[in-house]
Protein backbone atom coordinates (compact mmCIF):
# COMPACT_ATOMS: atom_id res chain seq x y z
CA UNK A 1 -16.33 17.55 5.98
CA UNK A 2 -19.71 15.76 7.75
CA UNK A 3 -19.63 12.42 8.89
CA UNK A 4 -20.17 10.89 5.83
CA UNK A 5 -17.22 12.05 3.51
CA UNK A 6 -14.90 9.43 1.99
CA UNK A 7 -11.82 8.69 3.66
CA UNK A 8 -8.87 9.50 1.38
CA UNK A 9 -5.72 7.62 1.43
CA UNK A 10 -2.65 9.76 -0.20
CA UNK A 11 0.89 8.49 -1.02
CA UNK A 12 3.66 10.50 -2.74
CA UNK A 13 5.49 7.47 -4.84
CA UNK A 14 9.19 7.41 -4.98
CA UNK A 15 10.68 6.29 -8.27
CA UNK A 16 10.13 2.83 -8.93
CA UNK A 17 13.07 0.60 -7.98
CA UNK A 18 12.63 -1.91 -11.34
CA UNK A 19 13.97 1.14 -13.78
CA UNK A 20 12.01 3.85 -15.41
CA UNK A 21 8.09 3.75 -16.17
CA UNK A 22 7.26 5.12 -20.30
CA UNK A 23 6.31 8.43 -20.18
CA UNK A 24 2.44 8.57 -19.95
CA UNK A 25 1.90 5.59 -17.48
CA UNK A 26 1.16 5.56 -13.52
CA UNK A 27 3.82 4.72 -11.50
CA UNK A 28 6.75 7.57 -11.92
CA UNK A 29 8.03 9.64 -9.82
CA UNK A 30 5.81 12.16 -8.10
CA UNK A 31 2.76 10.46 -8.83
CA UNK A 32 -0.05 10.61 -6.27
CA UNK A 33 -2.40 7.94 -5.86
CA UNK A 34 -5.96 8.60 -4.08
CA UNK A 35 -8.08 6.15 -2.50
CA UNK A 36 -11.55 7.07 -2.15
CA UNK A 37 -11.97 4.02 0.81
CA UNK A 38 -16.16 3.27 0.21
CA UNK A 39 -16.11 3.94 -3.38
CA UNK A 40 -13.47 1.02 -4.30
CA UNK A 41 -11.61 3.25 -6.70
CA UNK A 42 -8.19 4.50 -6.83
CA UNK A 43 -6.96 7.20 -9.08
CA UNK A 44 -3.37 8.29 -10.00
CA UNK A 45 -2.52 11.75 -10.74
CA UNK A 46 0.40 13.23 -12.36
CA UNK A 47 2.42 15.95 -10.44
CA UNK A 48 0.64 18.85 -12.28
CA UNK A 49 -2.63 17.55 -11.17
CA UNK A 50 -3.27 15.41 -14.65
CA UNK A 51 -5.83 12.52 -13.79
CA UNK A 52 -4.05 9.15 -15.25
CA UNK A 53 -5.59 6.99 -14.24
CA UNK A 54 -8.46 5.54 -12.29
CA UNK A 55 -10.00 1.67 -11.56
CA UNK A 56 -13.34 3.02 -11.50
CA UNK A 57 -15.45 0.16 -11.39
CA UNK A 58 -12.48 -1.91 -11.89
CA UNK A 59 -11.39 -4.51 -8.90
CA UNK A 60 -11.91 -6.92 -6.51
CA UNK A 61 -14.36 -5.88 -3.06
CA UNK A 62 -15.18 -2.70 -1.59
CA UNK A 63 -13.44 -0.73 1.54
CA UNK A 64 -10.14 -0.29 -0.20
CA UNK A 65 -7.80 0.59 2.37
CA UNK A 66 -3.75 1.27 1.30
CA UNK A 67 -2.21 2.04 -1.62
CA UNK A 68 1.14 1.94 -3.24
CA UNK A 69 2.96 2.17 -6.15
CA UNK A 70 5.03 -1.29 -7.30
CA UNK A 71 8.15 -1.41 -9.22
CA UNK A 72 7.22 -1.35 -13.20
CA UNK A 73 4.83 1.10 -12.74
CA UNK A 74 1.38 -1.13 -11.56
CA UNK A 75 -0.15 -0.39 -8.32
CA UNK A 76 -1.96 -2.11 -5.40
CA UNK A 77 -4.46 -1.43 -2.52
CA UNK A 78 -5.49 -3.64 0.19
CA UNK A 79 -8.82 -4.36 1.16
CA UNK A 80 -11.77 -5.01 3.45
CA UNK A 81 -14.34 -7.23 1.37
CA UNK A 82 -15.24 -9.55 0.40
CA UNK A 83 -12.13 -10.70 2.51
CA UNK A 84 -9.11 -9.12 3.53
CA UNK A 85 -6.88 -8.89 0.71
CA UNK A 86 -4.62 -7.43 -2.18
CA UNK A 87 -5.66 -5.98 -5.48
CA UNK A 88 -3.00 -5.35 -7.93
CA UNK A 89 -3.19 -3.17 -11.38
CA UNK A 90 -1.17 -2.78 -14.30
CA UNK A 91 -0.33 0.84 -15.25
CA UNK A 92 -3.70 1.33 -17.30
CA UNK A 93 -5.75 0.41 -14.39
CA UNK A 94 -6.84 -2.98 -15.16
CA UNK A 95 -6.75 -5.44 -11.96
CA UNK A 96 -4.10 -8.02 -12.95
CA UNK A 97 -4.25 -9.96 -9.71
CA UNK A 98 -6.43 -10.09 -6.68
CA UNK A 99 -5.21 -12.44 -3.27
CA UNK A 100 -6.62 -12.75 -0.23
CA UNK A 101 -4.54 -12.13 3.32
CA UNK A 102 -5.85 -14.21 6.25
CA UNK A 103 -3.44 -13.62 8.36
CA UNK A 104 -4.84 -10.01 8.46
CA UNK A 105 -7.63 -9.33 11.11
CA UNK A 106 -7.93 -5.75 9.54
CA UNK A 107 -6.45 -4.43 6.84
CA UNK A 108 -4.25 -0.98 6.78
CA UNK A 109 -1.86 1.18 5.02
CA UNK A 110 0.40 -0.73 2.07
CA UNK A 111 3.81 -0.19 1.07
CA UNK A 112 6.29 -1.55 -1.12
CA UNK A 113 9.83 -3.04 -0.93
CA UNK A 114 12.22 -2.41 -3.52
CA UNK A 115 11.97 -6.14 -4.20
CA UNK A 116 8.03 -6.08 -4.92
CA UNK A 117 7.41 -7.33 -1.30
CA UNK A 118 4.50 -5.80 0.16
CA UNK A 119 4.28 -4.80 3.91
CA UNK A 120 0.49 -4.46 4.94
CA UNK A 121 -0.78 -2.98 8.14
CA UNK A 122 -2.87 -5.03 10.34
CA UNK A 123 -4.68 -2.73 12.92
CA UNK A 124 -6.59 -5.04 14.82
CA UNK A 125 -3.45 -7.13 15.57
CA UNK A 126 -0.63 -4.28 15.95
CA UNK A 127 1.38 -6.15 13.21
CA UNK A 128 2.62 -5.78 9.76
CA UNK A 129 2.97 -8.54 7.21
CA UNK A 130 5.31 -9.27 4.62
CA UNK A 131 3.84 -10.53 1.41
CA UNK A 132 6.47 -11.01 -1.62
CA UNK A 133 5.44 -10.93 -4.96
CA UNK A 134 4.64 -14.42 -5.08
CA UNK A 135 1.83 -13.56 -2.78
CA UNK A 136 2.77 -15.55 0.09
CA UNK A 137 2.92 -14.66 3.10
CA UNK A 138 6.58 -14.39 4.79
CA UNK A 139 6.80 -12.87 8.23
CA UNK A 140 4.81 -11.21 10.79
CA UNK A 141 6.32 -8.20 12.07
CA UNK A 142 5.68 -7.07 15.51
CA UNK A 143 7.42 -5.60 18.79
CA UNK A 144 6.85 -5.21 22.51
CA UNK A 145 5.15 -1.88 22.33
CA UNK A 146 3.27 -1.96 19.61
CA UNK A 147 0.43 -0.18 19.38
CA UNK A 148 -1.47 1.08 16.64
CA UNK A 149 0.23 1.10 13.85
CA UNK A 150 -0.29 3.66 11.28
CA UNK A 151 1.36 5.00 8.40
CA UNK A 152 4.60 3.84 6.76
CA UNK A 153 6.99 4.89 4.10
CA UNK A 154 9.74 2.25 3.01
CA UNK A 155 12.90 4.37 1.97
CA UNK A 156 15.13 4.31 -0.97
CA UNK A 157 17.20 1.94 1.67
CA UNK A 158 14.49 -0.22 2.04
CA UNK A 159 13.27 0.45 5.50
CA UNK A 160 10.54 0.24 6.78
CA UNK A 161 9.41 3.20 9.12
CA UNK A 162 6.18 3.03 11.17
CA UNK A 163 4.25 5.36 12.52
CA UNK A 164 3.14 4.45 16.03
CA UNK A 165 1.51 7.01 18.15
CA UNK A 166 3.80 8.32 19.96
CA UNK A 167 6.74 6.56 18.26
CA UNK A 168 8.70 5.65 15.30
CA UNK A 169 9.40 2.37 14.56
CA UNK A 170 12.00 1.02 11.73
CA UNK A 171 12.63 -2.41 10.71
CA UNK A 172 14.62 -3.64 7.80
CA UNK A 173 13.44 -6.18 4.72
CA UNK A 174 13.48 -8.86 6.91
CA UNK A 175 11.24 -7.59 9.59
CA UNK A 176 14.40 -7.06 12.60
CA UNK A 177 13.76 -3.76 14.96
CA UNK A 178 16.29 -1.03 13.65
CA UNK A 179 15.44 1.62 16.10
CA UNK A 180 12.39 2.74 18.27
């Protein structure tokens, strides 16, 4: 790839924690959602490779970031521009909500809590926030030690493991330091 491909963002999604998605929507298990970063679009693919669905042309700003599948089958993906922030779409692809996250000097990776809350990467700051669904923002996460923090996964235990170059990080729902 030259200097001008697309970043793409993967995730594997886990099953969603609010009960089972209807067959034939985003969001189940084994879904993969790509993020083509400077074309603003993310598109969900089934587990045999079946496109799903796609926001093409469809959403708030441009340099989407993260992405993540939420409980009930919608998805999100932070962004850039306008203004840091969080785009959320129903399972069709439609944005249902769009918020804005100034407490973010540069948007990141995005994952989801069992509970809807969203935990969003700030790079610039070495920090992760905590935004539940009521799109507020809760608590800043951050340790001693903290570099650059990178990808995260939130288990079916809902725990929150960053990655960290060199380290590992995991924090519970409420943002405490499991292990380092």
């Amino acid at each position: 790839m030259g200097p001008s491909a697309c970043l793409l963002w993967l995730l594997f999604a886990a099953a969603p924690a609010a009960g089972p998605v209807p067959t034939g929507q985003s969001g189940q298990s084994g879904d993969l959602v790509v993020n083509l970063y400077n074309q603003a679009r993310l598109d969900v693919y089934a587990p045999d490779g079946t496109l799903k669905v796609t926001t093409a042309g469809n959403g708030t700003g441009t340099q989407w970031i993260g992405a993540t599948i939420l409980p009930g089958g919608r998805f999100a993906t932070s962004r850039r521009s306008p203004a840091r922030g969080i785009n959320v779409f129903d399972a069709s692809g439609t944005e249902i909500a769009t918020f804005d996250t100034p407490e973010v000097s540069s948007t990141g990776d995005l994952s989801v809590f069992s509970d809807g809350t969203l935990a969003l990467v700030d790079y610039i700051s070495s920090q992760i926030e905590y935004y539940p669904p009521a799109r507020t923002h809760i608590v800043t996460v951050s340790e001693p030690g903290f570099s650059i923090p990178w990808g995260k996964y939130i288990n079916a235990d809902d725990v929150l493991w960053v990655g960290d170059n060199p380290d590992v990080w995991r924090f519970d729902r409420s943002g405490k330091l499991l292990e380092r």
